[in-house]
Protein backbone atom coordinates (compact mmCIF):
# COMPACT_ATOMS: atom_id res chain seq x y z
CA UNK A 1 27.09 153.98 143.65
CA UNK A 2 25.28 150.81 142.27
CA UNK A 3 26.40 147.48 142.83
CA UNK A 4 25.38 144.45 141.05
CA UNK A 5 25.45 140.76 141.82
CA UNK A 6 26.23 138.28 139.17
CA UNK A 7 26.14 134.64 139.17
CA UNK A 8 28.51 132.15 138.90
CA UNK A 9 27.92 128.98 137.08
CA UNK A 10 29.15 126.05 138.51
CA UNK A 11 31.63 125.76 136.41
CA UNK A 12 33.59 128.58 137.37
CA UNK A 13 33.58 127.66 141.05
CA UNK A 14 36.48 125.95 142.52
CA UNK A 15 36.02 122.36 142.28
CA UNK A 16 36.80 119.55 144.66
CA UNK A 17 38.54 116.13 143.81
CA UNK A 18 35.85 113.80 146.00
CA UNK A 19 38.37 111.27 147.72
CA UNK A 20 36.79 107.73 148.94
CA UNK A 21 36.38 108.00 152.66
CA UNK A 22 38.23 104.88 153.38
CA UNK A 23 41.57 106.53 151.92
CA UNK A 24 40.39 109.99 153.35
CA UNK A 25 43.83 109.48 155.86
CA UNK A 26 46.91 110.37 154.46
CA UNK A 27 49.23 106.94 153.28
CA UNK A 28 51.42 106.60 155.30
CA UNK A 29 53.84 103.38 154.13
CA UNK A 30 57.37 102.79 152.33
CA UNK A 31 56.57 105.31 150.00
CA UNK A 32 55.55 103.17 146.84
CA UNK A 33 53.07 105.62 145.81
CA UNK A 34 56.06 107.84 144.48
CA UNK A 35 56.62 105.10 142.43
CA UNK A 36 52.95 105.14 140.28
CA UNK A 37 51.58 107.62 138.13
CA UNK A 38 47.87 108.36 139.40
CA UNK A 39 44.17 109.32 138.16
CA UNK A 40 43.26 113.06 138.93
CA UNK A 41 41.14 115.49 137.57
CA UNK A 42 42.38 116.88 134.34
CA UNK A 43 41.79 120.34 135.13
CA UNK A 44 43.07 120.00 138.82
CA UNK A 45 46.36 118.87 137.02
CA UNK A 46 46.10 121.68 134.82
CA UNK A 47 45.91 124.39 137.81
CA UNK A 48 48.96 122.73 139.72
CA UNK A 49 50.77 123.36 136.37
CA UNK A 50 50.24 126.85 136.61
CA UNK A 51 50.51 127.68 140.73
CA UNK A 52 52.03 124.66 141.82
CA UNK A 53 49.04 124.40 143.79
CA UNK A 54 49.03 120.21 145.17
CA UNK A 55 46.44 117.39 143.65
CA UNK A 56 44.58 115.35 145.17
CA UNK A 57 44.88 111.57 143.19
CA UNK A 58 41.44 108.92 143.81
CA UNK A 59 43.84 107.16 146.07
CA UNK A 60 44.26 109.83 148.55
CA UNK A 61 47.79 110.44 147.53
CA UNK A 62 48.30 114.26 147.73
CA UNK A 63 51.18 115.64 145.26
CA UNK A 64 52.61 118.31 142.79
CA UNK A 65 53.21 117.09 139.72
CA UNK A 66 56.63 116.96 137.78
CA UNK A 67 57.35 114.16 136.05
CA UNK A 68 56.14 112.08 133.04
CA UNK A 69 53.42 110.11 133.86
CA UNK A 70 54.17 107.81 130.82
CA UNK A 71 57.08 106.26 132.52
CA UNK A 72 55.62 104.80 135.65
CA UNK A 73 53.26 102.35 136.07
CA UNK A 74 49.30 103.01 137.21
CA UNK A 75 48.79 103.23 140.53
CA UNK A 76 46.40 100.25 141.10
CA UNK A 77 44.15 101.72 143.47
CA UNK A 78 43.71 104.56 141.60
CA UNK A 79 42.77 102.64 138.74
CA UNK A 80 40.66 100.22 140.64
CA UNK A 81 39.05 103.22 141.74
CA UNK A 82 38.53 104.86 138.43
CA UNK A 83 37.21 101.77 136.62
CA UNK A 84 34.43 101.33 139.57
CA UNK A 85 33.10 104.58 138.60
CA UNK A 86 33.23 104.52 135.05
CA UNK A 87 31.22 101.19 135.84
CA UNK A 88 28.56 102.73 138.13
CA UNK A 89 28.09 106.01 135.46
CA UNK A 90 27.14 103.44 132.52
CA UNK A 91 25.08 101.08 134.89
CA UNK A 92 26.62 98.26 135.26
C-alpha cells in the first residue's frame, strides 16, 4: 500500500486569535463585557456559528456568540485595540 503526504497551506490550518498579553487573564469584573459587542476574527465567528465552538474577542473576553451585535455598543478596548493595529499595518 502507498501512502502519500500532502501539504497544507496555511490557510487551511486552524488559526489562532493572537490576544495582547496584558489581557491574556481572563476579566474577571461586574460583568460589563456582556454588555459590548466585540472585534473577532470573521472566520472564528463564522466556525462558532457552525459548532458552537467559543471566540476569543482582542480584549480577552472569551464567548459564544448569539445575539445581534448591532444593538450593543463597541467594546472600547476592543476597539482601542483594533484601531492600534490597523495603525501599525499602514505605518503610522
Amino acid at each position: 500500500m502507498m501512502h502519500t503526504l500532502q501539504s497544507a497551506a496555511l490557510s487551511d490550518l486552524e488559526t489562532i486569535t493572537p490576544v495582547d498579553p496584558l489581557l491574556a487573564d481572563p476579566i474577571l469584573d461586574d460583568g460589563d463585557h456582556d454588555r459590548f459587542s466585540h472585534y473577532a476574527r470573521k472566520s472564528d465567528i463564522v466556525e462558532s456559528a457552525v459548532t458552537g465552538k467559543p471566540v476569543v474577542a482582542l480584549c480577552g473576553k472569551v464567548w459564544v456568540p448569539g445575539r445581534n451585535p448591532d444593538r450593543f455598543p463597541v467594546c472600547p478596548t476592543c476597539r482601542e485595540i483594533y484601531e492600534k493595529r490597523k495603525a501599525d499595518e499602514l505605518g503610522a
